[in-house]
Protein backbone atom coordinates (compact mmCIF):
# COMPACT_ATOMS: atom_id res chain seq x y z
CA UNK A 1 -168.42 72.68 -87.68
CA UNK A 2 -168.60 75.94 -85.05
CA UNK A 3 -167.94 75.81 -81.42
CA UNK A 4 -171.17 77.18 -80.08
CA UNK A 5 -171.16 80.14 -77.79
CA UNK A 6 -172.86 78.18 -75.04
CA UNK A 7 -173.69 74.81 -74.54
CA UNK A 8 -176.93 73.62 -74.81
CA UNK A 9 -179.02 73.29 -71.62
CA UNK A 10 -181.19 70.29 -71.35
CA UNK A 11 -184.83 71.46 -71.37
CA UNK A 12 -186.77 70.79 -68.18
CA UNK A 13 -189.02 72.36 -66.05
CA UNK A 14 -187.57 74.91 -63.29
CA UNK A 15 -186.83 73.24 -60.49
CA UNK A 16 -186.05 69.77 -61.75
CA UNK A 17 -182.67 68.45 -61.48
CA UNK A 18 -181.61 67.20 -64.93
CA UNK A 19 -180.05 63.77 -64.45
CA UNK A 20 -176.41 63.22 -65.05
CA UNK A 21 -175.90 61.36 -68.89
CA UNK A 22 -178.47 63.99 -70.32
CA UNK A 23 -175.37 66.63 -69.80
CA UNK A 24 -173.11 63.83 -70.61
CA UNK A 25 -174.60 63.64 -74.08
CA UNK A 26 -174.71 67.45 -74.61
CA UNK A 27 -170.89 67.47 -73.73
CA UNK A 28 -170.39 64.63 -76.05
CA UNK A 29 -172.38 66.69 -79.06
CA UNK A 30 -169.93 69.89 -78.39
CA UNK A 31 -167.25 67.96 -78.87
CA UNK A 32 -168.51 67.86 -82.55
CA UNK A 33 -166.12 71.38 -82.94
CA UNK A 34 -163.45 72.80 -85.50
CA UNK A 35 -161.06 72.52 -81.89
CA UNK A 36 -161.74 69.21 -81.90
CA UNK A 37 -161.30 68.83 -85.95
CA UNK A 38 -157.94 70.32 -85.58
CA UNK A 39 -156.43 68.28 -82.65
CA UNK A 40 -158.08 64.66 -84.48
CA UNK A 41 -155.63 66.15 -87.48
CA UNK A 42 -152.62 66.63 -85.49
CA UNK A 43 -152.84 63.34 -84.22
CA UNK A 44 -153.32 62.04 -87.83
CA UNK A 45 -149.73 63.90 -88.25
CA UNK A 46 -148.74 62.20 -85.17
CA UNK A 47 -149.99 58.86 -86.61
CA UNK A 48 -147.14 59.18 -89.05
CA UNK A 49 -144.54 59.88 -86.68
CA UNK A 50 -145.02 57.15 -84.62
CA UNK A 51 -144.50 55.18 -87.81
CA UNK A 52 -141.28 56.49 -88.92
CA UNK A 53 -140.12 55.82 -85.44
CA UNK A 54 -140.74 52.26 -85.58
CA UNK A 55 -143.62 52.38 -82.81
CA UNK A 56 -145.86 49.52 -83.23
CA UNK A 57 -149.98 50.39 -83.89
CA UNK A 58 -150.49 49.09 -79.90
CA UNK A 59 -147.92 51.24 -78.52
CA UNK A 60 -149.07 54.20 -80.76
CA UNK A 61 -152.47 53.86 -79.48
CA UNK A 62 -151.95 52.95 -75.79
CA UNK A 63 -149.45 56.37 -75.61
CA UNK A 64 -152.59 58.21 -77.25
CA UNK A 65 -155.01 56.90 -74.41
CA UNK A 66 -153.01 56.87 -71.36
CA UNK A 67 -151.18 59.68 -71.72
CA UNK A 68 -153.35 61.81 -74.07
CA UNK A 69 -152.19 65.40 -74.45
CA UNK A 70 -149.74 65.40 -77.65
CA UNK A 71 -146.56 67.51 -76.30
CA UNK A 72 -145.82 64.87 -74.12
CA UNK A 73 -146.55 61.63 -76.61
CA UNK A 74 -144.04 63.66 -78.44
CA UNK A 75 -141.45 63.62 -75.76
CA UNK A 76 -142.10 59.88 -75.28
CA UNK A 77 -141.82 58.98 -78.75
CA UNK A 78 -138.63 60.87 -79.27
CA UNK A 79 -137.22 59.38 -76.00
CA UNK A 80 -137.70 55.42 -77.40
CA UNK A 81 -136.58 56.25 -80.65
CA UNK A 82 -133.27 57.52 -79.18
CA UNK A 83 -133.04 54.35 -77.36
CA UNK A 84 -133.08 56.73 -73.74
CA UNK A 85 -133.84 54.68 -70.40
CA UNK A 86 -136.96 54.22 -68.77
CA UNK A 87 -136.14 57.15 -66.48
CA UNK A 88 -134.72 58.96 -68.22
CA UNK A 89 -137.86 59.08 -70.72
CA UNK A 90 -140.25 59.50 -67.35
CA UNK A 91 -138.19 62.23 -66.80
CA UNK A 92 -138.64 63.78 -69.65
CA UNK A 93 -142.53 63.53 -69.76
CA UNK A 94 -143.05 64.52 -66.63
CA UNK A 95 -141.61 68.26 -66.80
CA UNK A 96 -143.49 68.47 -70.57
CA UNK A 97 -146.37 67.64 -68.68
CA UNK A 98 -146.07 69.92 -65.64
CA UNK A 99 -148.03 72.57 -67.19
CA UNK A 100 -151.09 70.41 -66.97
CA UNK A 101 -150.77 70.58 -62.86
CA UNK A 102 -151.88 74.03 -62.62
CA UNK A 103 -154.57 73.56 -65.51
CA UNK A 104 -156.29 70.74 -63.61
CA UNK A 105 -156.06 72.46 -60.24
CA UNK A 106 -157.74 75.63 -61.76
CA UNK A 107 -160.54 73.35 -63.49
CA UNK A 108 -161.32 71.44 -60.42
CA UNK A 109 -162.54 73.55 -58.55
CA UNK A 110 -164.94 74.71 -61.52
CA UNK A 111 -166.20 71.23 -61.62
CA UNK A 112 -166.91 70.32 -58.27
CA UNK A 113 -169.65 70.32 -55.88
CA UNK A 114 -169.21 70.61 -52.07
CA UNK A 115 -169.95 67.37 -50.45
CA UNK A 116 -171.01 65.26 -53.64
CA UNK A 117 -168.76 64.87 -55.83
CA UNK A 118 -166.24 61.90 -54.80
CA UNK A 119 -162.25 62.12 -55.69
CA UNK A 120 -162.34 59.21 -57.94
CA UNK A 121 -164.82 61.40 -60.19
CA UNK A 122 -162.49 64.33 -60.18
CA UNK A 123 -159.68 62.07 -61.06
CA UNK A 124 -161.40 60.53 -64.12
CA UNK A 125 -162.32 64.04 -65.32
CA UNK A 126 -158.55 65.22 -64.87
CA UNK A 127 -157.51 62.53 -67.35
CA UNK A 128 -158.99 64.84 -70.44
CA UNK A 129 -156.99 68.13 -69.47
CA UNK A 130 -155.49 69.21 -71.91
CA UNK A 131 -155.32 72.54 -73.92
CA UNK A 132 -158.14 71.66 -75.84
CA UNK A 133 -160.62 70.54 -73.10
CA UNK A 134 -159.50 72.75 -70.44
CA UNK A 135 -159.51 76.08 -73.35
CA UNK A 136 -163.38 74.80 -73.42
CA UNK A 137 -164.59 74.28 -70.04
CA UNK A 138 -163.08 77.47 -68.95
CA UNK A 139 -164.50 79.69 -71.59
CA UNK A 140 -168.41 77.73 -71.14
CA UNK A 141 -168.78 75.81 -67.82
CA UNK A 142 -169.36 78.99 -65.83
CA UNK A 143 -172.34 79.20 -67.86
CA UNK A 144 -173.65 76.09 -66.88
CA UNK A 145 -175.19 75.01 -63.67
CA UNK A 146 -172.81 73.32 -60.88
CA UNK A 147 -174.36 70.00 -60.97
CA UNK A 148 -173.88 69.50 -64.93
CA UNK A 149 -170.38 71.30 -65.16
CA UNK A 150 -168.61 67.73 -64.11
CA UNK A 151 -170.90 65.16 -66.24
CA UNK A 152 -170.78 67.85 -68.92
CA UNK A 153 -166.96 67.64 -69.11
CA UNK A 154 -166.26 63.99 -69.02
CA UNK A 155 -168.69 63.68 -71.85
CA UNK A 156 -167.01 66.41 -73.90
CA UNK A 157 -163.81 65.08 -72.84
CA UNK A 158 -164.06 61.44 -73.34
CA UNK A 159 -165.89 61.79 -76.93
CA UNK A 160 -162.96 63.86 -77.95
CA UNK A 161 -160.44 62.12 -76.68
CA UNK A 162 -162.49 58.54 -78.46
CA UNK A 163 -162.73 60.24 -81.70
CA UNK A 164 -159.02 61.09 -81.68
CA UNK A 165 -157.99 57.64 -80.55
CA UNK A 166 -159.85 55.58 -83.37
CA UNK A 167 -158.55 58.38 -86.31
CA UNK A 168 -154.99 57.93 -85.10
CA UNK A 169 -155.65 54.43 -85.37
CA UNK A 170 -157.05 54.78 -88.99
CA UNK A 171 -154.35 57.14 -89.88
CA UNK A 172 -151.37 54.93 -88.80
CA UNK A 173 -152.85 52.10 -90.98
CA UNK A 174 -153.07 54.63 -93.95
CA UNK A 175 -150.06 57.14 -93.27
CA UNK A 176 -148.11 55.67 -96.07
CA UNK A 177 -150.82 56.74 -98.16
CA UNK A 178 -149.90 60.58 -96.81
CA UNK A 179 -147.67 62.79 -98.67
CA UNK A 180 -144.81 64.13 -95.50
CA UNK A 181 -145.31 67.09 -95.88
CA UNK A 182 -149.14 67.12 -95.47
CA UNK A 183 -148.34 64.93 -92.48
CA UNK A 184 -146.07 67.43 -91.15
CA UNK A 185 -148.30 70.23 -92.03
CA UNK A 186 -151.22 68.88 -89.76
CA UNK A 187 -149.05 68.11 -86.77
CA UNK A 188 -148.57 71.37 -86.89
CA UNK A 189 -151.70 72.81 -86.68
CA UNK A 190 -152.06 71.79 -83.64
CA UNK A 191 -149.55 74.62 -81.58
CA UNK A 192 -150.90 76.98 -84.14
CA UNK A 193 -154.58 76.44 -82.66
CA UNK A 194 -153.24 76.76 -78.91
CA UNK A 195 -151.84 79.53 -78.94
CA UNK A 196 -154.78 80.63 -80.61
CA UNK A 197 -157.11 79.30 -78.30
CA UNK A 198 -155.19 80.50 -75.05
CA UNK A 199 -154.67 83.80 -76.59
CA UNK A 200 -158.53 84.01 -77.14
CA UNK A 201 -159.57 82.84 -73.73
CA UNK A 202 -157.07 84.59 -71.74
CA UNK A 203 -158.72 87.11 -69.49
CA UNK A 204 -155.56 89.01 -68.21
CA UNK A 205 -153.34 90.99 -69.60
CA UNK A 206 -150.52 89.21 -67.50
CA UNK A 207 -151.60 85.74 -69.31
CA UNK A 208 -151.29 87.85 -72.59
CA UNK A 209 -147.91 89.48 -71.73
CA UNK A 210 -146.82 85.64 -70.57
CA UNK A 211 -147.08 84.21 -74.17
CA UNK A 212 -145.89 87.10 -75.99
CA UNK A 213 -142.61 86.70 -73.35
CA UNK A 214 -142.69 82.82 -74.22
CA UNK A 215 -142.84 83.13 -78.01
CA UNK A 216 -139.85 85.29 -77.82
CA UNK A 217 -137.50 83.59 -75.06
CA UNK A 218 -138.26 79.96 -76.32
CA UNK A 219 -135.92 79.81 -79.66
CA UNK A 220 -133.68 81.24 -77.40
CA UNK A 221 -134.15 78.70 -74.47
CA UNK A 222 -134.33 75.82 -77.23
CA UNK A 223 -130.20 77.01 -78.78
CA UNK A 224 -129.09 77.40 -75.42
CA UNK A 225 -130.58 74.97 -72.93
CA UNK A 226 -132.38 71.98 -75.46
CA UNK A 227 -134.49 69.08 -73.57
CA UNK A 228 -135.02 71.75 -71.02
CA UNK A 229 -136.45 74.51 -73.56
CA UNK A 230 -140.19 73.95 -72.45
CA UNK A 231 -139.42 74.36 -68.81
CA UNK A 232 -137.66 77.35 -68.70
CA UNK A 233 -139.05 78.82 -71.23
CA UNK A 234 -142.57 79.05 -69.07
CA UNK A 235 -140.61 79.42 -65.84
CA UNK A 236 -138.93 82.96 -67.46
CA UNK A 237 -141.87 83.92 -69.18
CA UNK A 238 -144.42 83.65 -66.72
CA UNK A 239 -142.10 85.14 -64.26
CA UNK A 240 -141.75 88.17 -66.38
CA UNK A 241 -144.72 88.68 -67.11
CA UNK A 242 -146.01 88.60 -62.98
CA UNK A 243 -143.25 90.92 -62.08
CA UNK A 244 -144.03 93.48 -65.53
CA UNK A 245 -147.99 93.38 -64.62
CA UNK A 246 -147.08 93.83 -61.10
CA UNK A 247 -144.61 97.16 -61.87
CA UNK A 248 -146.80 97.98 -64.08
CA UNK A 249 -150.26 98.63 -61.62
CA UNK A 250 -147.89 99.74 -59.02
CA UNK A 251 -147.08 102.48 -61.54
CA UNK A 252 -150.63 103.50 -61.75
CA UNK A 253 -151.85 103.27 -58.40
């Protein structure tokens, strides 16, 4: 399975606006991608996790559709299995999932057009970014029309996010079935293909510079300030690597 280089456009003839599902369906057959093969097998890794932990196969699968992007399950998972408080654990989730804020506000924008599309549209779509989905859309939807950027997304989105739910569900049924350490080694492929993925689709050297900085200051971050790791580590990293870009065109203006 390849990720083609651009979506499919619906055929019509010039001129005709191409109704809403037919770029819902072409979203949903992109999703059929080695990104989306490699996130359904980190939740398969998650699957097991969720098991040790003593989650039950409804609370597995209601934290992989409502909350949805895997760093933060994580968070939550390891937050009930150390018995933490409600807010506590909310906490906790919410700063591993402040990176998706600025991800959904630079997507939105992509998606939306001027005086048609309503908020409650915009809000469905912003349930499916994540790294995977948003890595996508920002790499292909420019390449699209405006109209079919928004059905196009949902439909990639949702049939990812579908696929993923029903194989975690399949996998926690089976996991004892799963050698650990092939459990362990497909959880991990999923930061593997992120940093991957961002690294491919970045289109600044600062965004570069910003996950070389984070690779290197987040073992340190995690020894010296753990549960907060995550946080600072993109608060330093980013920040250095504004201010270096910054010096550094200043130096050859």
């Amino acid at each position: 399975m390849t990720v083609p280089e651009r979506p499919e456009q619906p055929d019509s003839p010039p001129g005709t606006p191409v109704p809403g599902r037919v770029w819902m369906l072409r979203g949903a057959r992109a999703a059929i991608s080695i990104p989306a093969f490699i996130l359904t097998a980190a939740f398969v890794g998650y699957a097991g996790l969720a098991r040790e932990t003593g989650l039950t196969l409804a609370e597995t699968l209601a934290m992989t559709g409502l909350v949805w992007a895997l760093p933060s399950i994580v968070v939550l998972t390891g937050a009930l299995s150390s018995g933490m408080g409600l807010l506590p654990a909310g906490l906790a989730v919410a700063l591993a999932s402040v990176r998706l804020m600025p991800m959904t506000m630079a997507l939105m924008p992509l998606i939306k057009v001027p005086g048609k599309t309503r908020n409650w549209q915009l809000l469905v779509a912003s349930h499916f970014v994540a790294v995977t989905a948003w890595v996508y859309a920002m790499k292909h939807l420019p390449d699209l029309p405006r109209e079919g950027r928004l059905p196009f997304f949902v439909g990639f989105g949702g049939s990812v996010s579908s696929f993923v739910f029903c194989m975690t569900a399949i996998a926690y049924l089976l996991v004892e079935r799963l050698p650990d350490i092939v459990a362990g080694a497909l959880f991990l492929l999923t930061p593997v293909y992120f940093l991957c993925s961002l690294w491919g689709a970045s289109r600044l050297n600062a965004d570069r510079v910003a996950m070389v900085a984070g690779l290197a200051l987040g073992p340190l971050f995690f020894i010296y300030f753990p549960g907060l790791d995550l946080l600072w580590t993109g608060l330093a990293g980013g920040t250095l690597a504004y201010v270096g870009t910054r010096l550094y065109r200043r130096g050859l203006a």
